[in-house]
Protein backbone atom coordinates (compact mmCIF):
# COMPACT_ATOMS: atom_id res chain seq x y z
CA UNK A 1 20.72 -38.78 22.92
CA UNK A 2 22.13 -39.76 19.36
CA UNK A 3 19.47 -41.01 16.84
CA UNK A 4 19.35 -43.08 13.66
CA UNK A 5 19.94 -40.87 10.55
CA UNK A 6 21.22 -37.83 12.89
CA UNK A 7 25.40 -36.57 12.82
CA UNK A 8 27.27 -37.29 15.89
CA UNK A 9 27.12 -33.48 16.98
CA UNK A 10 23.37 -33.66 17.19
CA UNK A 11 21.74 -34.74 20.15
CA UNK A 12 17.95 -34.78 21.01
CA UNK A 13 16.25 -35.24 24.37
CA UNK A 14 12.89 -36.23 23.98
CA UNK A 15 10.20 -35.60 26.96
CA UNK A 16 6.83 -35.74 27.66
CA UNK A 17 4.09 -33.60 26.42
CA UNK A 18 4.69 -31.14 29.20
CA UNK A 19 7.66 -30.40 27.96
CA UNK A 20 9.12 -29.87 24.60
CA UNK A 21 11.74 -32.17 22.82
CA UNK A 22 15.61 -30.23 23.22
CA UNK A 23 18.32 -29.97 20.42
CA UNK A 24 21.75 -29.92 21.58
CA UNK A 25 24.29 -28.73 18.32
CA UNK A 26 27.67 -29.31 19.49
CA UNK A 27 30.36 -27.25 17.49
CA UNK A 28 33.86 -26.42 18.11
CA UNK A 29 33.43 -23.20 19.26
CA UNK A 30 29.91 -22.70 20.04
CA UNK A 31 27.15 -25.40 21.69
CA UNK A 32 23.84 -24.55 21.36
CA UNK A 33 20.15 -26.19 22.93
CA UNK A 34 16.70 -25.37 20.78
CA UNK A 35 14.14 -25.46 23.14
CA UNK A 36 14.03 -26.45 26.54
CA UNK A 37 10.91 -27.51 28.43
CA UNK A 38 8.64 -25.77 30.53
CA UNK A 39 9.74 -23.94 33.76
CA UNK A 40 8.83 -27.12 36.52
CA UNK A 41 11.00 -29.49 34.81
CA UNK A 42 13.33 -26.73 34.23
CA UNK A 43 15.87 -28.64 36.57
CA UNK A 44 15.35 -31.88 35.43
CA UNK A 45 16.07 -30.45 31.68
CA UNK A 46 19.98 -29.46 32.71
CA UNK A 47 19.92 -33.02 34.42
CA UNK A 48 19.39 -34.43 30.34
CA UNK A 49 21.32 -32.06 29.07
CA UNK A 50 24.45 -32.53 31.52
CA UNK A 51 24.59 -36.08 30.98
CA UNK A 52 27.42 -37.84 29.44
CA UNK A 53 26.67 -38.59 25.87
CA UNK A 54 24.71 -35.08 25.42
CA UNK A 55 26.60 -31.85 27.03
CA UNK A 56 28.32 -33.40 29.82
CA UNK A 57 30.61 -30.71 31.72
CA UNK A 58 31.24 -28.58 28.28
CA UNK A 59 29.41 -25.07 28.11
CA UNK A 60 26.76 -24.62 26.55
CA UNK A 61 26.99 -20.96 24.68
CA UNK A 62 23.37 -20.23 23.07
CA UNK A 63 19.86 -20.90 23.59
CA UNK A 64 17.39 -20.72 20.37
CA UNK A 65 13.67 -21.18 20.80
CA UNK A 66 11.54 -22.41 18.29
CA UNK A 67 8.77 -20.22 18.95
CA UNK A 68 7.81 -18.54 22.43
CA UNK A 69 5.10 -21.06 24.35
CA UNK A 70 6.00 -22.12 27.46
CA UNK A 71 6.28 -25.82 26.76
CA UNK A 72 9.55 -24.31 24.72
CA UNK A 73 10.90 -21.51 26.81
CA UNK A 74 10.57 -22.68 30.39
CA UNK A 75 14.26 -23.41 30.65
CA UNK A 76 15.54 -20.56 29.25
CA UNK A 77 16.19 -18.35 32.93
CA UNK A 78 17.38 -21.41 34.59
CA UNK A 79 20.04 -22.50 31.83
CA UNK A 80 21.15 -19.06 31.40
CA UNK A 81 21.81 -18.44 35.26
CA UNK A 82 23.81 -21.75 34.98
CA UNK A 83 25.52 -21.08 31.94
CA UNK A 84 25.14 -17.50 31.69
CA UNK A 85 24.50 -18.43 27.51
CA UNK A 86 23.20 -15.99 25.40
CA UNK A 87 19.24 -16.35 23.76
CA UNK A 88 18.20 -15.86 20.93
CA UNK A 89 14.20 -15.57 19.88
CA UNK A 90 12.39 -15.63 16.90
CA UNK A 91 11.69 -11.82 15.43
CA UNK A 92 7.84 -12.71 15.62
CA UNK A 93 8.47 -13.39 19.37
CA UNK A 94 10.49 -10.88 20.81
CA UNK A 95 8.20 -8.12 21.74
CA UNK A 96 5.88 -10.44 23.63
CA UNK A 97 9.24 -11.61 25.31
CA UNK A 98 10.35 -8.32 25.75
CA UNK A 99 7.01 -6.95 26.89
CA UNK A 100 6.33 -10.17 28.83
CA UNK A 101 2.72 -10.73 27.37
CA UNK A 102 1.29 -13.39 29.14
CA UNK A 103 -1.48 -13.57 27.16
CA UNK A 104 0.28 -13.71 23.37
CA UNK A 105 2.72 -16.11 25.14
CA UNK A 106 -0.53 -18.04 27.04
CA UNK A 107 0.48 -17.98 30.41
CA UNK A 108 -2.21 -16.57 33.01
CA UNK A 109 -4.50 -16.37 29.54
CA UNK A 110 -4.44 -20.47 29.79
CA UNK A 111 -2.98 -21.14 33.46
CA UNK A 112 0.49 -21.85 32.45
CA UNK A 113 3.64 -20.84 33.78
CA UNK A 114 6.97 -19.65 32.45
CA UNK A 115 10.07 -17.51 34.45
CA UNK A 116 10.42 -14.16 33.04
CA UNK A 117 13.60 -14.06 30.86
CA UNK A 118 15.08 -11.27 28.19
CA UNK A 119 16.89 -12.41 24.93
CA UNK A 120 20.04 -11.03 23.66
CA UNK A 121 19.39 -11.57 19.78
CA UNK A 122 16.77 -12.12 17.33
CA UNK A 123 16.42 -14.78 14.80
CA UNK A 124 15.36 -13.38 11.34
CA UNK A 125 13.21 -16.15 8.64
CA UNK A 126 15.24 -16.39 5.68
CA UNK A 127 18.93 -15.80 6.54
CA UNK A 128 21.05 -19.19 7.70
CA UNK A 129 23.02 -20.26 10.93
CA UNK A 130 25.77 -22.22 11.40
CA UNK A 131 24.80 -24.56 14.59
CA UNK A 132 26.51 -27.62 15.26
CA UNK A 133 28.85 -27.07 12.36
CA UNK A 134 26.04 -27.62 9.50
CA UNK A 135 23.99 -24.80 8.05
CA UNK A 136 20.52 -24.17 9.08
CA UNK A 137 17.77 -22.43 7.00
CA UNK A 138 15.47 -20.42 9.28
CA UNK A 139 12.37 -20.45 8.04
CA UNK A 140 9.08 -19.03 9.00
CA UNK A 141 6.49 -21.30 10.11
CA UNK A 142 3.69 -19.57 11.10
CA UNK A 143 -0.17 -21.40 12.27
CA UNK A 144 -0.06 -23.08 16.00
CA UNK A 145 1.94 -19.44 16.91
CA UNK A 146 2.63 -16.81 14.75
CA UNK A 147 6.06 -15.90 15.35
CA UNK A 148 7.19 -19.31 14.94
CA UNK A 149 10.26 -20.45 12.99
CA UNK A 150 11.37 -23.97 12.03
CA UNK A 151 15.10 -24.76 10.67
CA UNK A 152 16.25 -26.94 8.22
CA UNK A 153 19.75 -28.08 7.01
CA UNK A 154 19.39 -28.92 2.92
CA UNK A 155 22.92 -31.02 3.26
CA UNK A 156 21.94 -32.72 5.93
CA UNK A 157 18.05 -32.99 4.93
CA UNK A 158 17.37 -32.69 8.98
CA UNK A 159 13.97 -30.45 9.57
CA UNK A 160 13.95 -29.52 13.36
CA UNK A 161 9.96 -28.79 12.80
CA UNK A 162 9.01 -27.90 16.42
CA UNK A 163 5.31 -27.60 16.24
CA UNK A 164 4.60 -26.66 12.90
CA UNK A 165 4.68 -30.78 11.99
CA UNK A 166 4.68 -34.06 14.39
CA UNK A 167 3.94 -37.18 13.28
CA UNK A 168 0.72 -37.10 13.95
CA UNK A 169 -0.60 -33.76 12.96
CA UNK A 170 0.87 -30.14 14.35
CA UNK A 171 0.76 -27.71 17.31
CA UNK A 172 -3.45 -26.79 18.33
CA UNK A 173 -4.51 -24.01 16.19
CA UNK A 174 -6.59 -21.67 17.69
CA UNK A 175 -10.56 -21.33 16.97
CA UNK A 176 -10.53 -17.89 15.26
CA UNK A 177 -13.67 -15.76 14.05
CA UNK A 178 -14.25 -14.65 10.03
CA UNK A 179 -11.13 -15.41 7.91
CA UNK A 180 -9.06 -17.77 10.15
CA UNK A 181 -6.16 -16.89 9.71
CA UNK A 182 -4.31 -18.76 11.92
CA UNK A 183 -5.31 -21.62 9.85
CA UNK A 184 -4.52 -20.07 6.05
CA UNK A 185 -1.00 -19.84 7.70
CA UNK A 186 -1.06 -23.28 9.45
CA UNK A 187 -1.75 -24.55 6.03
CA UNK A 188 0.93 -22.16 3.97
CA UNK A 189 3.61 -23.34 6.69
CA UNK A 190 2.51 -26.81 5.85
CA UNK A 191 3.01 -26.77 1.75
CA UNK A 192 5.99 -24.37 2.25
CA UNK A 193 7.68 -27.65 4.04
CA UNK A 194 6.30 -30.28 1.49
CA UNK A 195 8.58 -28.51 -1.13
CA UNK A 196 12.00 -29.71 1.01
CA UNK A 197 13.73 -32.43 0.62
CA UNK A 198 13.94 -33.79 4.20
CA UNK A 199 14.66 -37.24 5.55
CA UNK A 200 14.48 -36.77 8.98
CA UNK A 201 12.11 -34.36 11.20
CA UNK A 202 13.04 -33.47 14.78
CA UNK A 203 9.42 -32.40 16.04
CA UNK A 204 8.75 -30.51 18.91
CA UNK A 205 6.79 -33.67 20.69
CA UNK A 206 7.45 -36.76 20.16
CA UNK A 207 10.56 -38.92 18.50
CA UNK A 208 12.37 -37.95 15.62
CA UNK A 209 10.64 -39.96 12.53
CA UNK A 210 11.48 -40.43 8.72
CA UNK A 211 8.11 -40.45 7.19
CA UNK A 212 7.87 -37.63 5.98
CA UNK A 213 5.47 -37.77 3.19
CA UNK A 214 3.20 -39.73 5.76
CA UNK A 215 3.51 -37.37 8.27
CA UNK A 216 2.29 -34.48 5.99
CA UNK A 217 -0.35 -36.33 4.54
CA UNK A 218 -1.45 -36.60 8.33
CA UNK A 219 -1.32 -33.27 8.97
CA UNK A 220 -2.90 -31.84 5.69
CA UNK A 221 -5.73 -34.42 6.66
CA UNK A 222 -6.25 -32.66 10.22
CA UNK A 223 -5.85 -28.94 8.80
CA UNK A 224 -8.90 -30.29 6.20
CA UNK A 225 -10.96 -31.12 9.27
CA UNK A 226 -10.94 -28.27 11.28
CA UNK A 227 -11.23 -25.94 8.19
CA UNK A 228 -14.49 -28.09 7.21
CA UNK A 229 -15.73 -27.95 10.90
CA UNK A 230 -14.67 -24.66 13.25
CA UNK A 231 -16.41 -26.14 16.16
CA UNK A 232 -14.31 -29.39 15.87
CA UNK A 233 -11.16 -26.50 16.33
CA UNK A 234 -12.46 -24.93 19.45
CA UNK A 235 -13.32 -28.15 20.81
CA UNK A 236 -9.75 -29.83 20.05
CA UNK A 237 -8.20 -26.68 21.46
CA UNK A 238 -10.38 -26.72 25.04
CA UNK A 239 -9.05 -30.42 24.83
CA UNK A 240 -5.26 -30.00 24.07
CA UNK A 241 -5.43 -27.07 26.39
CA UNK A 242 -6.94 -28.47 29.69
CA UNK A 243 -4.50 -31.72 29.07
CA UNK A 244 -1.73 -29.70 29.11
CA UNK A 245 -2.73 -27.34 32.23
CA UNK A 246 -3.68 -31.10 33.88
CA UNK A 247 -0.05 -32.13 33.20
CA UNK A 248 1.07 -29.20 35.25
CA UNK A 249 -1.27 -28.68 38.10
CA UNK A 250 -0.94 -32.81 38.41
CA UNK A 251 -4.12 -33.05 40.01
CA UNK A 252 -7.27 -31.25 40.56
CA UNK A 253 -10.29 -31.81 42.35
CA UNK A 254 -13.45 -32.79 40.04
CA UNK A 255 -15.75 -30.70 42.27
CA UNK A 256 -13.25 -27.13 41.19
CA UNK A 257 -13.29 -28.08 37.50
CA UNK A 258 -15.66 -25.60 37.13
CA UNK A 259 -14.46 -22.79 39.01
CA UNK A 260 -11.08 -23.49 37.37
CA UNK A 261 -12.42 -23.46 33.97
CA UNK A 262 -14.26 -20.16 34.95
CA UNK A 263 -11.39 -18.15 36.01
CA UNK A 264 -9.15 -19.19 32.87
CA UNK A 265 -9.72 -16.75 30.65
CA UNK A 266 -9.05 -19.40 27.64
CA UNK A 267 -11.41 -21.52 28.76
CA UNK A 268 -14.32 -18.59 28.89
CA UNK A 269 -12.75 -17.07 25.54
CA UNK A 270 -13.22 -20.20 23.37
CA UNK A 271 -16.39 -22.33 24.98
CA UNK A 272 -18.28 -19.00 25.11
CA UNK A 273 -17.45 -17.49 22.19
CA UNK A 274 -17.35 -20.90 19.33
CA UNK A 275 -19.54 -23.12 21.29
CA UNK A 276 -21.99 -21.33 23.39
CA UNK A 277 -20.70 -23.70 26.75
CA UNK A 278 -21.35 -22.53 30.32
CA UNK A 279 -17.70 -23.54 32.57
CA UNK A 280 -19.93 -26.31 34.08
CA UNK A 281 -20.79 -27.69 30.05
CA UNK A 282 -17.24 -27.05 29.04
CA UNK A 283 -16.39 -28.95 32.35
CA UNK A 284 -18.72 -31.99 31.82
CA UNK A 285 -17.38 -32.06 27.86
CA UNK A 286 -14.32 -32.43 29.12
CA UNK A 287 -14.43 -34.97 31.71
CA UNK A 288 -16.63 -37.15 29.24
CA UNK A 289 -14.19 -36.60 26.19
CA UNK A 290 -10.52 -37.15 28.22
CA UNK A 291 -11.62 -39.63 30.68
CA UNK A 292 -13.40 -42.01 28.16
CA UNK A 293 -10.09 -41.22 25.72
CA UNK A 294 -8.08 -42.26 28.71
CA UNK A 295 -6.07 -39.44 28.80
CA UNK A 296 -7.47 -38.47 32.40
CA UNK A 297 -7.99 -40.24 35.05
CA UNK A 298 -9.84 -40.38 38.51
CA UNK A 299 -8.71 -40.90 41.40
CA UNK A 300 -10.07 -40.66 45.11
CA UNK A 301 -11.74 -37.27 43.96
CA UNK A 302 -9.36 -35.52 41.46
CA UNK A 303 -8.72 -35.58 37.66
CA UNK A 304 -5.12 -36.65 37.11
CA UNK A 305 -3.18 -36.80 33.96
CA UNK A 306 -3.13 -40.85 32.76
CA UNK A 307 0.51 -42.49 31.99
CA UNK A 308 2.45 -39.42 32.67
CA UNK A 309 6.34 -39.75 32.84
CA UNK A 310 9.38 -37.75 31.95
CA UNK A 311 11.57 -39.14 29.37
């Protein structure tokens, strides 16, 4: 769909947090999607992207990921089997592609799913693409995943950000022992982009949105907080993580919670190891934290995700 402040060729479809937002970059010779959901919505994402004011009946030629979580790459098998378009991957990404790591690209590691897919080129940080007949920077953008890139057209002044920035803070950042790196690079990414000039950001979740300034203020303000508190990280990650598994399981009952949260490895990983929580604490902090923040629900026995629906 066409947005204030975006060219003609440009087109984004913006979903729900299940899914990540799509790019469509029309060009005369090529077409080309960044992003595309996550693997159960994989159908409804060439629905969007075959309707009339986006792709329509015209091919589409590439696929270019962001970064390699499943929220971004679920698509990817599906559109290519329709379109038989080529994909391209970040360099950070492609041997956990390639080597289909399920627990770099949190899959099994955090009960997510994703279809098994193999790219056809890389994407290198630093060197510039033509999509959608305007040149994209690729730059690195390293922090919620490591591998990630974000691009940027300096005509233009269009940042397509995916998780690196939203408008209300950035991609979880995972709780991390000793020097935290994760979170240096989370805040490096961060000042690397406050030194564009940008006017509009295409995030990964949520609409595209011209504050800028405001929206890195926001994010530096976050990136403070978990740095000054690394229990406040693991806890926003358990959070972030269990909403997002809720959004694809759709329902669970209360009285598994537990067992599910034991036989996640995530789950174990981070309430052992940063907060000392049992699966039935880690289950009771959760419950208390996304029910009263209304972004779970009960009903007739099972959690359920609260105001879900698919853009």
């Amino acid at each position: 769909m066409s947005w204030p402040g975006l060219p003609p060729q440009m087109r984004v479809i913006v979903r729900d947090w299940l899914c990540a937002n799509s790019v469509l970059l029309r060009g005369e010779s090529e077409n080309v999607l960044i992003d595309t959901g996550y693997v159960t919505r994989a159908q409804r994402t060439l629905e969007l992207l075959q309707q009339p004011d986006v792709l329509g009946s015209d091919h589409l030629h590439r696929i270019v990921n962001t970064h390699g979580h499943s929220d971004h790459i679920g698509g990817n098998a599906h559109l290519q089997r329709v379109y038989g378009c080529a994909i391209a991957v970040p360099r950070g990404e492609a041997r956990m592609i390639e080597t289909w790591d399920t627990r770099g690209l949190w899959l099994d590691y955090a009960g997510q799913e994703a279809e098994r897919f193999m790219y056809d080129e890389v994407i290198e940080p630093g060197t510039t693409l033509l999509l959608g007949e305007m040149e994209w920077r690729v730059m690195a953008a390293p922090g919620h995943d490591m591998g990630a890139v974000v691009f940027f057209a300096p005509e233009q002044r269009i940042l397509i950000s995916g998780d690196a920035l939203w408008y209300n803070g950035f991609g979880m950042v995972m709780p991390e022992a000793g020097e935290r790196p994760c979170l240096k690079a989370a805040r490096a990414t961060l000042e690397t982009l406050s030194r564009l000039q940008v006017d509009v950001v295409v995030p990964g979740h949520g609409r595209p949105f011209t504050d800028y300034a405001g929206a890195l203020e926001r994010a530096f303000r976050r990136l403070d907080a978990f740095q000054a508190d690394p229990a406040r990280t693991a806890r926003h990650c358990l959070k972030v993580m269990f909403a997002f598994a809720l959004l694809h399981l759709r329902r669970l009952p209360e009285s598994e919670l537990p067992a599910y949260l034991a036989r996640t490895p995530v789950y174990r990983d981070i309430g052992s190891r940063f907060l000392g929580l049992s699966p039935e604490e880690i289950g009771r902090f959760l419950i208390k934290e996304l029910v009263d923040g209304n972004t779970v629900g009960r009903s007739d026995g099972f959690l359920v995700p609260v105001d879900v629906h698919e853009h």
